[in-house]
C-alpha atoms as a PDB file:
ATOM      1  CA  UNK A   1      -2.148 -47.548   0.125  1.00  0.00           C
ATOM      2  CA  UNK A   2      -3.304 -49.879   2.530  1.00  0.00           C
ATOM      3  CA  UNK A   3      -7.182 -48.910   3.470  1.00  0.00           C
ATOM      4  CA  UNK A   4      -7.707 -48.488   7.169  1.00  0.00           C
ATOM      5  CA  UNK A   5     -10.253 -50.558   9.139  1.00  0.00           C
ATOM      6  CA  UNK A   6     -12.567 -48.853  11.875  1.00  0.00           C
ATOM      7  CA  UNK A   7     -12.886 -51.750  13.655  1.00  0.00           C
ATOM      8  CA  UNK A   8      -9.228 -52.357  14.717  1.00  0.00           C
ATOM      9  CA  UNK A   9      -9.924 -48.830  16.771  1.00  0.00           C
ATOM     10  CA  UNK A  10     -11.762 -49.661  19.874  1.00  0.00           C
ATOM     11  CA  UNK A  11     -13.392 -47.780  22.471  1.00  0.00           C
ATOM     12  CA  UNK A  12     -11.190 -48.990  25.018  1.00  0.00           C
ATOM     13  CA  UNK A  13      -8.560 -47.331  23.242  1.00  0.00           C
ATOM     14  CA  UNK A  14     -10.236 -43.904  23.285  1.00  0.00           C
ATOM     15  CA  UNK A  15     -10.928 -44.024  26.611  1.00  0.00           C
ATOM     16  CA  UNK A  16      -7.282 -44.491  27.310  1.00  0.00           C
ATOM     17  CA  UNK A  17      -5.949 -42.381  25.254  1.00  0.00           C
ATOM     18  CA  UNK A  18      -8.649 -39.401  26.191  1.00  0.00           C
ATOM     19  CA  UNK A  19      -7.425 -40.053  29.714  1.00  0.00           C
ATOM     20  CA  UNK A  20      -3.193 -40.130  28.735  1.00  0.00           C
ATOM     21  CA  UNK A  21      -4.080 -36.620  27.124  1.00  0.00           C
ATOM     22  CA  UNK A  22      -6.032 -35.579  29.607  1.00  0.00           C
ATOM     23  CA  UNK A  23      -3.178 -36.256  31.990  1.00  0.00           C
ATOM     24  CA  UNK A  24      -0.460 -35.895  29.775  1.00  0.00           C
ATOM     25  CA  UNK A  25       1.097 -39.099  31.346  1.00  0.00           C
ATOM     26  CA  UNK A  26       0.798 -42.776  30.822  1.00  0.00           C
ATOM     27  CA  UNK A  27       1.810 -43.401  34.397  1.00  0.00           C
ATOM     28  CA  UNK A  28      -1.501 -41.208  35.617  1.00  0.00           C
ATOM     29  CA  UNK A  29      -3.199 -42.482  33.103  1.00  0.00           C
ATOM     30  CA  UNK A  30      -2.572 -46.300  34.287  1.00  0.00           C
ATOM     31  CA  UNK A  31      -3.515 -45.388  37.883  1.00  0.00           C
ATOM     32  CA  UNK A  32      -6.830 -43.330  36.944  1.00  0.00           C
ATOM     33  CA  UNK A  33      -7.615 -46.424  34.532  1.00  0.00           C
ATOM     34  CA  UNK A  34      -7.007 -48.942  37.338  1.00  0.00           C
ATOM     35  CA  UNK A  35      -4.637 -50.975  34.420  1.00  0.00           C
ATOM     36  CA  UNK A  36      -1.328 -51.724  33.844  1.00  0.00           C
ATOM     37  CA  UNK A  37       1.176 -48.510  32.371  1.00  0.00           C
ATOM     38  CA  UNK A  38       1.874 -51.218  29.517  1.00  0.00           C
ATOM     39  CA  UNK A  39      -1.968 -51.715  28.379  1.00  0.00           C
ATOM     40  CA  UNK A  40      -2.274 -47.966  28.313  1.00  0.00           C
ATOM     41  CA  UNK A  41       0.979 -47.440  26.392  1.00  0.00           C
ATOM     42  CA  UNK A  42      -0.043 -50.700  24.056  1.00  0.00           C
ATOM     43  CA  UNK A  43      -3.533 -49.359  23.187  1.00  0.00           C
ATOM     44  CA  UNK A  44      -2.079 -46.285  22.512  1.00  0.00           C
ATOM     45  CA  UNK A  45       0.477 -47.677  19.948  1.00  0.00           C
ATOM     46  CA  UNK A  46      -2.167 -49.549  18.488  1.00  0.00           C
ATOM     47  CA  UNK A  47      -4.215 -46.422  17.876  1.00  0.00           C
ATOM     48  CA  UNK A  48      -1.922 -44.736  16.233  1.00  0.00           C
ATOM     49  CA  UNK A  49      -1.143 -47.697  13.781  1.00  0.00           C
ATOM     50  CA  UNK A  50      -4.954 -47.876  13.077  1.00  0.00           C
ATOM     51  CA  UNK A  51      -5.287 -44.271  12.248  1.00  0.00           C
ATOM     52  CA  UNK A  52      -1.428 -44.231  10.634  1.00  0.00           C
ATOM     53  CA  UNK A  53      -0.905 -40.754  12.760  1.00  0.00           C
ATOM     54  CA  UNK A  54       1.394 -39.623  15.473  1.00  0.00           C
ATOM     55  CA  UNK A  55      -1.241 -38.942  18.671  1.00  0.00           C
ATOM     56  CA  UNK A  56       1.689 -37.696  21.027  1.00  0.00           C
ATOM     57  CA  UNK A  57       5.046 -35.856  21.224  1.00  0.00           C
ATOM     58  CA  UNK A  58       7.092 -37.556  24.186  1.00  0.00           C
ATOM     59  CA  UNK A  59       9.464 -34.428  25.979  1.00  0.00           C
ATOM     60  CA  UNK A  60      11.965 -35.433  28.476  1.00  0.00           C
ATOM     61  CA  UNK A  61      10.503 -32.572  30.978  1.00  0.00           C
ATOM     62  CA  UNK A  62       7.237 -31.757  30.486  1.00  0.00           C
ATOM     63  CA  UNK A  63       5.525 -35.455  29.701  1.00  0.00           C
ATOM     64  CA  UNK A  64       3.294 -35.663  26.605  1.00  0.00           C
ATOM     65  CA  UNK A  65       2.575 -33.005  24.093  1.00  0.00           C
ATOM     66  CA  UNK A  66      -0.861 -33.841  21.986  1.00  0.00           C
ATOM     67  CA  UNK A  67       0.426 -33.186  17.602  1.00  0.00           C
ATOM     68  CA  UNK A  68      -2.487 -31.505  15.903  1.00  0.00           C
ATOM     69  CA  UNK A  69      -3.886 -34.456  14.831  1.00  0.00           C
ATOM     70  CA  UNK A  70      -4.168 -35.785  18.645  1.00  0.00           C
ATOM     71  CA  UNK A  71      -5.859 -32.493  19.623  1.00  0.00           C
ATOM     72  CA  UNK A  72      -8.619 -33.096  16.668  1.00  0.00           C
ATOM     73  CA  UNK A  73      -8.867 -36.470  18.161  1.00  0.00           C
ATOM     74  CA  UNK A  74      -9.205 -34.980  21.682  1.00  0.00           C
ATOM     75  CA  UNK A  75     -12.338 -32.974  20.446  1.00  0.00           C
ATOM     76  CA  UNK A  76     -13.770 -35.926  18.891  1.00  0.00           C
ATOM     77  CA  UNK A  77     -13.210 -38.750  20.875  1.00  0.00           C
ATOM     78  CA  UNK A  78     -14.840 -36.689  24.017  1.00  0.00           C
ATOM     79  CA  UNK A  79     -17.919 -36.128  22.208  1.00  0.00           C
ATOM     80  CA  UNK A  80     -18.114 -39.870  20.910  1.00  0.00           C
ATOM     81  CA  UNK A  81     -17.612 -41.414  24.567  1.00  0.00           C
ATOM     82  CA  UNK A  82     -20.252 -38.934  25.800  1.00  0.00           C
ATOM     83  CA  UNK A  83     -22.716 -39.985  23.470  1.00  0.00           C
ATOM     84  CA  UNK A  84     -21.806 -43.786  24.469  1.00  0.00           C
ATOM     85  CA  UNK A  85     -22.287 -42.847  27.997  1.00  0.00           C
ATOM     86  CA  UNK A  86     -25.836 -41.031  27.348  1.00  0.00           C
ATOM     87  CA  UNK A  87     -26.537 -44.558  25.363  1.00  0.00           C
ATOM     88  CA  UNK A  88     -25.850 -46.200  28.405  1.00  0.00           C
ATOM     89  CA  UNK A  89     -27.574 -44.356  30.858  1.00  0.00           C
ATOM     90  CA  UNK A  90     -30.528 -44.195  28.365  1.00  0.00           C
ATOM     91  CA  UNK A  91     -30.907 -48.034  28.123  1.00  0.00           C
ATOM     92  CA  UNK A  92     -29.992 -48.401  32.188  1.00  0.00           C
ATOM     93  CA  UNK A  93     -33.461 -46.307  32.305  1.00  0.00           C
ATOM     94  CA  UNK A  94     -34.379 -46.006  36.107  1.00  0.00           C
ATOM     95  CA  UNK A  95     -33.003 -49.183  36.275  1.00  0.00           C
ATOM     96  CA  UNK A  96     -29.943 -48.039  38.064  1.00  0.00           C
ATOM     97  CA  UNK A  97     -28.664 -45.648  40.038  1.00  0.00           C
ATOM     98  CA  UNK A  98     -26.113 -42.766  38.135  1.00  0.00           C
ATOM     99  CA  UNK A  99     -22.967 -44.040  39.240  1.00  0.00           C
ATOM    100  CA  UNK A 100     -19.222 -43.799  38.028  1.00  0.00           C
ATOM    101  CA  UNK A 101     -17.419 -40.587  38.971  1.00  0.00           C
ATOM    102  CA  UNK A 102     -17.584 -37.238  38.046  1.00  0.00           C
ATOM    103  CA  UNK A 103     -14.425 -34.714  38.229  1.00  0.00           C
ATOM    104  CA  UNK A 104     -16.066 -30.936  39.209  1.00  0.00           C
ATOM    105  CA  UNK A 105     -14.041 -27.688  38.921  1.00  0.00           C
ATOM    106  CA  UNK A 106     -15.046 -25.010  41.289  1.00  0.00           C
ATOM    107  CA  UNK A 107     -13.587 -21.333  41.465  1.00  0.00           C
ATOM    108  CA  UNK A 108     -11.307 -21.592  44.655  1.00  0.00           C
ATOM    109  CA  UNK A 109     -13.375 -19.086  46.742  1.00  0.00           C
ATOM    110  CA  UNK A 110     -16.466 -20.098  46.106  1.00  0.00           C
ATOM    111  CA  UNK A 111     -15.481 -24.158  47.604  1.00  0.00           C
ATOM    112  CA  UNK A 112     -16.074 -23.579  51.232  1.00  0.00           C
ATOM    113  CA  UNK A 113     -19.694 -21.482  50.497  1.00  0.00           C
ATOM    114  CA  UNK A 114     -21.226 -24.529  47.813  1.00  0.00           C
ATOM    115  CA  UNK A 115     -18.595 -27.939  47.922  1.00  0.00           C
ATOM    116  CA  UNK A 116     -20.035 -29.227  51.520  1.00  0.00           C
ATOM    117  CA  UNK A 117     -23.817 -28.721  50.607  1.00  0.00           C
ATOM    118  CA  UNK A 118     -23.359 -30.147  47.316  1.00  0.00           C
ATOM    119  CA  UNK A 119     -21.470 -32.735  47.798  1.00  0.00           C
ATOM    120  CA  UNK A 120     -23.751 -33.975  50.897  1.00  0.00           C
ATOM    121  CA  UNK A 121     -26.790 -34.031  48.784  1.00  0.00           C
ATOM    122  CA  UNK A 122     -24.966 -36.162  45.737  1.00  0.00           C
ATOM    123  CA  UNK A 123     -24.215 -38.767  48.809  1.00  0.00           C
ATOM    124  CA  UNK A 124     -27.938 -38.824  50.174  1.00  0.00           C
ATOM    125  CA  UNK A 125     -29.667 -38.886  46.649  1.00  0.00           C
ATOM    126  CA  UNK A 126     -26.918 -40.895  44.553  1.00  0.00           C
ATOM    127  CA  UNK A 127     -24.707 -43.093  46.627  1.00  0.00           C
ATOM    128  CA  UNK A 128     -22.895 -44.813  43.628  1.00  0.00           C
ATOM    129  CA  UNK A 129     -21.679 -41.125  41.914  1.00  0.00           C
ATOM    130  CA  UNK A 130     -18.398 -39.987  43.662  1.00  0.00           C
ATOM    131  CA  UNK A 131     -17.385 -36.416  42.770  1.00  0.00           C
ATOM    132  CA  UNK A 132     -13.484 -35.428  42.650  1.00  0.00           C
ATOM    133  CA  UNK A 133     -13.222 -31.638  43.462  1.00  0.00           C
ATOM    134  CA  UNK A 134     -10.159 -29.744  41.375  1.00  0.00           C
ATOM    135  CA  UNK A 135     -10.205 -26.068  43.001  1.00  0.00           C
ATOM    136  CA  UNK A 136      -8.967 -23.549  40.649  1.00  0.00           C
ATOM    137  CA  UNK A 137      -9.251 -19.848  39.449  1.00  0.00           C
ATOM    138  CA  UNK A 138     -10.861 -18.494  36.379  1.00  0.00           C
ATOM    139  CA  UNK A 139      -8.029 -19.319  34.298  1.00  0.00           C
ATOM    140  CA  UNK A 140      -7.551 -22.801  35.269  1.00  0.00           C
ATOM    141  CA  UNK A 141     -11.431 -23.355  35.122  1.00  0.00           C
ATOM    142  CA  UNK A 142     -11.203 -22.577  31.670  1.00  0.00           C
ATOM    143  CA  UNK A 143      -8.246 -24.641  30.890  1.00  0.00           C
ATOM    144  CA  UNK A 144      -9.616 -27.663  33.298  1.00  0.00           C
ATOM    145  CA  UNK A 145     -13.448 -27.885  31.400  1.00  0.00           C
ATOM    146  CA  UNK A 146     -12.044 -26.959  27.654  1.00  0.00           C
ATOM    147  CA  UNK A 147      -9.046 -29.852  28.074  1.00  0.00           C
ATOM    148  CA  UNK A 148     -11.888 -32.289  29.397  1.00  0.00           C
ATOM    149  CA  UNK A 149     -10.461 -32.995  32.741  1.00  0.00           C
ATOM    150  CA  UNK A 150     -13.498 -31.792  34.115  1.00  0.00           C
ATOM    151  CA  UNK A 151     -17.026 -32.036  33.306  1.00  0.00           C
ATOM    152  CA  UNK A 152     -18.620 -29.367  34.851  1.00  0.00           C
ATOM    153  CA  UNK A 153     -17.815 -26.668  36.911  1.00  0.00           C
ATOM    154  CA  UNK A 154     -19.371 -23.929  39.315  1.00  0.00           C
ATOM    155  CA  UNK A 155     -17.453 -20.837  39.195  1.00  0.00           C
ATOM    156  CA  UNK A 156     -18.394 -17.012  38.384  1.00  0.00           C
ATOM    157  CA  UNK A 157     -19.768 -15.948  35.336  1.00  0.00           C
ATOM    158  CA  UNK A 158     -16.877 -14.267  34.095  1.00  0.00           C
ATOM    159  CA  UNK A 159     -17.818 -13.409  30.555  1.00  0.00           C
ATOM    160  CA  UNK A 160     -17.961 -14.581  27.217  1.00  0.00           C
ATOM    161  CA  UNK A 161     -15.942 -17.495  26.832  1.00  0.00           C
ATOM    162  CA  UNK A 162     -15.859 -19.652  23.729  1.00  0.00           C
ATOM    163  CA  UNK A 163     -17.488 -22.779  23.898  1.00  0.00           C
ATOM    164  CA  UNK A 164     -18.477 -22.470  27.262  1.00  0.00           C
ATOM    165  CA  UNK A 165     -22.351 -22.375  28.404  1.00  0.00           C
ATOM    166  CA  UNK A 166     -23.419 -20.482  31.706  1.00  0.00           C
ATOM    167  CA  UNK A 167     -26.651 -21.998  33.772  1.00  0.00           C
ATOM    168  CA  UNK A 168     -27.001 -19.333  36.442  1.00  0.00           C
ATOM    169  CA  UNK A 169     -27.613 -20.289  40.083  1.00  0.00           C
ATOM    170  CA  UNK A 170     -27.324 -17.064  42.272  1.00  0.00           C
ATOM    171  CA  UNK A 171     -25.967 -13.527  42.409  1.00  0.00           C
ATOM    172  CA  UNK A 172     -24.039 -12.955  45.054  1.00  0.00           C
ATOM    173  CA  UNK A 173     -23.648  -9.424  46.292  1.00  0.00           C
ATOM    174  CA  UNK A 174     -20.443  -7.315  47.002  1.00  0.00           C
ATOM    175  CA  UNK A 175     -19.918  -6.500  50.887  1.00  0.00           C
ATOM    176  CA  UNK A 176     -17.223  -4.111  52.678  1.00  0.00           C
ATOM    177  CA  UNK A 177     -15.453  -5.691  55.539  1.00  0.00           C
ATOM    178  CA  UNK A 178     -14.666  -3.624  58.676  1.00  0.00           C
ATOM    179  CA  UNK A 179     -12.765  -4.151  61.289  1.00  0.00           C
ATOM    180  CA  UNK A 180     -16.014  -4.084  64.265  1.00  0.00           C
ATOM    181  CA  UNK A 181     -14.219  -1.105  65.952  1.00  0.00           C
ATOM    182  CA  UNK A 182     -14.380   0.993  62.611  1.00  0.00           C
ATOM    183  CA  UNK A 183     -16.353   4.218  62.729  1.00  0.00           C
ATOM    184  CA  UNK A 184     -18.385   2.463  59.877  1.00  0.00           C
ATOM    185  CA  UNK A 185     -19.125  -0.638  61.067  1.00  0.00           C
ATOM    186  CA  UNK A 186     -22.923  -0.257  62.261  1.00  0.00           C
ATOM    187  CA  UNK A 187     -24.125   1.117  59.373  1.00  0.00           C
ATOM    188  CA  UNK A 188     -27.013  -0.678  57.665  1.00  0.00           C
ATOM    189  CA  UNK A 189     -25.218   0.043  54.074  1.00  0.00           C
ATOM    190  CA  UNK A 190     -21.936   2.001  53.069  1.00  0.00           C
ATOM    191  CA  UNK A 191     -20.680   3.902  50.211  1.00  0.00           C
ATOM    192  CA  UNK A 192     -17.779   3.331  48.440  1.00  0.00           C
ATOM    193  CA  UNK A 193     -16.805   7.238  48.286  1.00  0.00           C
ATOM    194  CA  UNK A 194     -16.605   6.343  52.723  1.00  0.00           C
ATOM    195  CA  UNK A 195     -13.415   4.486  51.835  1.00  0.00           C
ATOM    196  CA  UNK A 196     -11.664   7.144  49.872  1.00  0.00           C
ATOM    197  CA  UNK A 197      -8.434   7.675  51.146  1.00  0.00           C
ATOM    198  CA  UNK A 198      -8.370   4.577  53.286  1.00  0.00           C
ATOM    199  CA  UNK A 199      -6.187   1.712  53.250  1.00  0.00           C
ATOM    200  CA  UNK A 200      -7.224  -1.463  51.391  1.00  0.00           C
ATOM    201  CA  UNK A 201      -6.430  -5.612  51.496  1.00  0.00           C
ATOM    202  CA  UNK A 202      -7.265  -6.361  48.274  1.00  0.00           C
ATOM    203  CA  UNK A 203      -8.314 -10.278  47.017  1.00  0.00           C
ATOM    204  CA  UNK A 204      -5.336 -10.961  44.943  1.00  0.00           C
ATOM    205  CA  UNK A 205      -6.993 -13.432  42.223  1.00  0.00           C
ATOM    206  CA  UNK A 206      -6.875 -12.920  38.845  1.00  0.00           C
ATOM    207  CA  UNK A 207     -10.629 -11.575  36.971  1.00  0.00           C
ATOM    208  CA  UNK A 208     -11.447 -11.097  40.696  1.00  0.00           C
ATOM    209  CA  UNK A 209      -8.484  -7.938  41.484  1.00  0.00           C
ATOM    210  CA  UNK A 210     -10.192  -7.012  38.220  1.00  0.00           C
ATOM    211  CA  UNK A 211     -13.522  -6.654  39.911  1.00  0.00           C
ATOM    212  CA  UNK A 212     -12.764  -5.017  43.191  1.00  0.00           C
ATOM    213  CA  UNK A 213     -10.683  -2.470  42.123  1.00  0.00           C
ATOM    214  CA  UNK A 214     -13.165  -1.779  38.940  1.00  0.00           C
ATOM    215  CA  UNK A 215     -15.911  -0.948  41.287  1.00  0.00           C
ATOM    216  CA  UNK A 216     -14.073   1.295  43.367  1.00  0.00           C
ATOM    217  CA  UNK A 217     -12.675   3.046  40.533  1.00  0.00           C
ATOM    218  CA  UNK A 218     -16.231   2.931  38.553  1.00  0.00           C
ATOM    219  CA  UNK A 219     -17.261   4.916  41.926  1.00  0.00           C
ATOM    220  CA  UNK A 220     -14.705   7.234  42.047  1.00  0.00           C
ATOM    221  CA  UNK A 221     -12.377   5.715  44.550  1.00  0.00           C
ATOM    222  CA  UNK A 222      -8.246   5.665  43.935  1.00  0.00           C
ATOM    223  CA  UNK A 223      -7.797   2.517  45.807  1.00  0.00           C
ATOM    224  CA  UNK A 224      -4.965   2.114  48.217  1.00  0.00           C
ATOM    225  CA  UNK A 225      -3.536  -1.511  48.433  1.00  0.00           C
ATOM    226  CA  UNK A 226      -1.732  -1.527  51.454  1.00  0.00           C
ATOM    227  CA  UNK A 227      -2.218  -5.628  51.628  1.00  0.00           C
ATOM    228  CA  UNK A 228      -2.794  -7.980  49.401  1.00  0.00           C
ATOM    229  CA  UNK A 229      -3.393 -11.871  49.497  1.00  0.00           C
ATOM    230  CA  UNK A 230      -4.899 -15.364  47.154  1.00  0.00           C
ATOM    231  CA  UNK A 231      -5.982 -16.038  50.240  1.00  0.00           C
ATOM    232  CA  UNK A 232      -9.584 -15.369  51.241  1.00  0.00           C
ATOM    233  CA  UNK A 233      -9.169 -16.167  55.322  1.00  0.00           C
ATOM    234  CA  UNK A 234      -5.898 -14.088  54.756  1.00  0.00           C
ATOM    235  CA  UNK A 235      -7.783 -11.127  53.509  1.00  0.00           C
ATOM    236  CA  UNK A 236     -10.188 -11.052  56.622  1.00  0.00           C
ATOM    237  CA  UNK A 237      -7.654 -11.623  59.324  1.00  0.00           C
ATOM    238  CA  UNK A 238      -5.970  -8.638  58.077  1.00  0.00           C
ATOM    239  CA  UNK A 239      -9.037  -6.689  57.959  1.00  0.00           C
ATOM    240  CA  UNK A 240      -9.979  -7.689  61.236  1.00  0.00           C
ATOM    241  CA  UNK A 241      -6.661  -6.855  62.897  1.00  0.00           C
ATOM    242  CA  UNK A 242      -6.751  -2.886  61.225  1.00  0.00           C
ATOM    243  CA  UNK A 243      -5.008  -3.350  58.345  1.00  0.00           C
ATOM    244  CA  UNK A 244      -7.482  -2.179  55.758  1.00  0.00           C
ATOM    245  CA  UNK A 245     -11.103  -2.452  54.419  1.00  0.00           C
ATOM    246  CA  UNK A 246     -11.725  -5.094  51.955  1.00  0.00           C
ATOM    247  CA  UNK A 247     -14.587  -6.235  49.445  1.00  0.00           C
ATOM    248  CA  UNK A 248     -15.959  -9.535  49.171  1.00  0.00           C
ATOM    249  CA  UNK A 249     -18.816 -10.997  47.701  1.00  0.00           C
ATOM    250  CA  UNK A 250     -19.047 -14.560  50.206  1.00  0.00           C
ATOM    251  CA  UNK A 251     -20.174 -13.184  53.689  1.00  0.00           C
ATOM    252  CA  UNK A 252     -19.187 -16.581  56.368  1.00  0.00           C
ATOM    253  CA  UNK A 253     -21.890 -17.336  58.951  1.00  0.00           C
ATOM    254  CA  UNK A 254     -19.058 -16.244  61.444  1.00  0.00           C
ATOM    255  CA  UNK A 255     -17.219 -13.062  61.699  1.00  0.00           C
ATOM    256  CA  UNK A 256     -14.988 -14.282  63.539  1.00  0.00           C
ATOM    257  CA  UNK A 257     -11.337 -15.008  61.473  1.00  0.00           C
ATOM    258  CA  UNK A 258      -9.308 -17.922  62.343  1.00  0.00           C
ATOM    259  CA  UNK A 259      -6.950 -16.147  64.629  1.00  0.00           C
ATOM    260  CA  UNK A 260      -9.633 -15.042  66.723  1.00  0.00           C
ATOM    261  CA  UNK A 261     -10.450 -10.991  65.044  1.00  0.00           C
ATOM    262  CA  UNK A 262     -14.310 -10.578  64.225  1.00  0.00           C
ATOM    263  CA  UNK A 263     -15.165  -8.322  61.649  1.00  0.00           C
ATOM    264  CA  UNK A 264     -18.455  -6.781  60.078  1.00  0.00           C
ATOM    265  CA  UNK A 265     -20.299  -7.101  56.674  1.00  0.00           C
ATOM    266  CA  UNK A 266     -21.764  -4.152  55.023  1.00  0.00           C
ATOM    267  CA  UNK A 267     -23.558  -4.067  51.691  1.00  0.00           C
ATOM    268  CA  UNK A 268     -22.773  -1.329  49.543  1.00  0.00           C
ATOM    269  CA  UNK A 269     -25.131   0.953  49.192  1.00  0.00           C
ATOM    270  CA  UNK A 270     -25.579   2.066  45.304  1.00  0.00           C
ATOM    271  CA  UNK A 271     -24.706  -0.357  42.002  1.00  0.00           C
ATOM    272  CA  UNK A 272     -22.234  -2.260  42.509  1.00  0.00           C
ATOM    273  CA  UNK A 273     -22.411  -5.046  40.278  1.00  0.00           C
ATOM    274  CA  UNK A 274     -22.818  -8.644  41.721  1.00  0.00           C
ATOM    275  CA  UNK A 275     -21.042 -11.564  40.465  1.00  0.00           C
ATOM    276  CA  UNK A 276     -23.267 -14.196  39.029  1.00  0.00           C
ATOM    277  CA  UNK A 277     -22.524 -18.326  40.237  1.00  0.00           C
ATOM    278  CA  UNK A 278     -22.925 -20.853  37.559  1.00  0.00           C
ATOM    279  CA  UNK A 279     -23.042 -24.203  36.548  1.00  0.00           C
ATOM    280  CA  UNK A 280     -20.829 -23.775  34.006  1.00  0.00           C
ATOM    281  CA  UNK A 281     -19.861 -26.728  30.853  1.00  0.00           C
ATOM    282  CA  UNK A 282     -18.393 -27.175  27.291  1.00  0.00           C
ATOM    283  CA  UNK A 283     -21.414 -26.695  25.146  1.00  0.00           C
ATOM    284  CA  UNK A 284     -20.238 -28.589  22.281  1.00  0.00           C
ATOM    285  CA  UNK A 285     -19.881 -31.689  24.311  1.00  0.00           C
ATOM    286  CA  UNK A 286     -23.297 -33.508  25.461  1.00  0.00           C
ATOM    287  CA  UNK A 287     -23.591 -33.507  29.192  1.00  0.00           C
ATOM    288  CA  UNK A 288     -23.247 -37.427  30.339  1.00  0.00           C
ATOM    289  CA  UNK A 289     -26.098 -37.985  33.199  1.00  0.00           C
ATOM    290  CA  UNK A 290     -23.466 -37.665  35.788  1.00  0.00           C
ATOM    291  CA  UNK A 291     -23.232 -33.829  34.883  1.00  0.00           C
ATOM    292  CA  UNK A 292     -26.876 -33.519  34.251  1.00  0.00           C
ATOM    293  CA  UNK A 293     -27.268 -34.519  38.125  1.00  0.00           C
ATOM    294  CA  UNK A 294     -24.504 -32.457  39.095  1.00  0.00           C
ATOM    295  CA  UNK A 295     -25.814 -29.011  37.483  1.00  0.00           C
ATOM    296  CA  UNK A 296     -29.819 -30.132  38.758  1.00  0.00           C
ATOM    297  CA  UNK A 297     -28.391 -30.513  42.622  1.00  0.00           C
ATOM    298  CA  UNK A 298     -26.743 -27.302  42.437  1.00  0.00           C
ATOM    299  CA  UNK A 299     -29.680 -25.320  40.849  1.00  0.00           C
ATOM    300  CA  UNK A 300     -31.986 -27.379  43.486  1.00  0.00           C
ATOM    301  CA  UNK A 301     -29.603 -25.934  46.081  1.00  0.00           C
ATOM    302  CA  UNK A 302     -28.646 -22.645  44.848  1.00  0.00           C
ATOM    303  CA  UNK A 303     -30.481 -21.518  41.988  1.00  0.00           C
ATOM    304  CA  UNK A 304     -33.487 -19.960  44.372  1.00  0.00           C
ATOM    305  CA  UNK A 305     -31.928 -18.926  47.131  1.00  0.00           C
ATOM    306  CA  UNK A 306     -29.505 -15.672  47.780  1.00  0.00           C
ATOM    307  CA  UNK A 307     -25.703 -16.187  48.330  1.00  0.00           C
ATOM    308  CA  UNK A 308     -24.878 -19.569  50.451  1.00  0.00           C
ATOM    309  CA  UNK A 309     -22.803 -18.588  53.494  1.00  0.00           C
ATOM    310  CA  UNK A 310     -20.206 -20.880  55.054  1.00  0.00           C
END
């Protein structure tokens, strides 16, 4: 048997092929890579002659599949190109600004409350590092961070995930929303047994339905979903026009909703559990020194101060 050389496999042709899986296309690959769809497909062929394995299934419908030995690849070749990159920036020393971009996950109702800030202070403090935002919900975080499309991310703690590493930033406390013209609406703090019997617009996002409707029930309270919505601006409009109560753990500057209703913010009085915002990464894979600034910015921003608010 012929013996294999390491040097035919190049890390040009990792970093294309980490970014064809990533994508599961050659065509996105190409235009992420800024080269041709034939240099991504060559170094790909040439990989796979190197290491005398099949990296990818091609199907008709659903672009490329990654064969075992691709996914083992995957793992390593992420790991590898991080540790080139924390070469890099090592040598680069304060030599250079952090530059390059990094891709950022962030739970899809936390975006408005932390993306603005965030992103304003990468621009002021590190004009070369451009951020691409992928919104998402728990599910998709996972999926996004443990398939390496993303970096980082900042998205609720929402337990024990493998390989996965939490750096807390904030709590941020559960709130019922009133209409203004409910008989509730002026008090300093409410409790949940208040809402028994009432009508309810629940948050419709999966891990998050979880939450809601596990406090209310760990209080006591049948809930009654009259509404429901993915949509967090949704939610309070129809709270605001009469619909329901609703709990939410994000509290906007305004209370005014987008078609004009205005609506009040109580905290609950008792325990209701708050959900904890992280900084959240694969901790197998060594954080490159764009996600080391990323995760310092958002505890410099977040990690001292109570919930952010829109």
């Amino acid at each position: 048997m012929a013996r294999l050389s390491r040097a035919d496999m190049t890390l040009v042709q990792l970093r294309y092929f980490v970014t064809t899986a990533t994508r599961r296309s050659m065509t996105e690959a190409s235009g992420d890579l800024h080269v041709a769809q034939s240099a991504v497909s060559t170094a790909i062929a040439q990989l796979e002659r190197t290491l005398g394995v099949q990296l990818f299934v091609r199907q008709r419908s659903k672009g490329l599949a990654l064969t075992d030995a691709g996914e083992q690849l995957l793992r390593d070749a992420r790991s590898l190109l991080a540790q080139v990159d924390e070469i890099t920036d090592n040598v680069r020393g304060h030599h250079h600004e952090v530059r390059g971009t990094l891709r950022l996950a962030c739970f899809v109702t936390l975006a408005p409350f932390v993306l603005p800030r965030l992103i304003s202070r990468v621009e002021e403090q590190h004009p070369l590092l451009r951020i691409e935002i992928i919104e998402a919900d728990v599910d998709g975080t996972v999926e996004l961070l443990l398939n390496g499309t993303v970096e980082g991310a900042i998205a609720y703690d929402f337990g024990s995930v493998h390989d996965l590493s939490f750096d807390h930033l904030y709590s941020a406390a559960p709130h019922v929303i009133l209409p203004t013209g409910h008989p509730l609406a002026r008090r300093k703090r409410v409790k949940l047994t208040e809402l028994a019997g009432q009508d309810m617009v629940l948050l419709d996002i999966a891990h998050s339905r979880e939450y809601f409707l596990g406090i209310l029930q760990a209080a006591g309270v049948e809930p009654q979903v009259r509404y429901s919505s993915r949509s967090y601006e949704t939610v309070r409009s129809l709270v605001a026009r009469g619909q329901g109560y609703s709990i939410l753990n994000h509290v906007p500057q305004s209370p005014r909703t987008y078609d004009g209703g205005e609506l009040a913010a109580i905290p609950i009085a008792g325990d209701a559990p708050p959900l904890d915002v992280c900084f959240v990464r694969v901790t197998d894979v060594r954080a490159t020194a764009r996600a080391r600034v990323i995760g310092a910015l958002a505890r410099e921003l977040f990690g001292t101060s109570p919930a952010p608010q829109q």
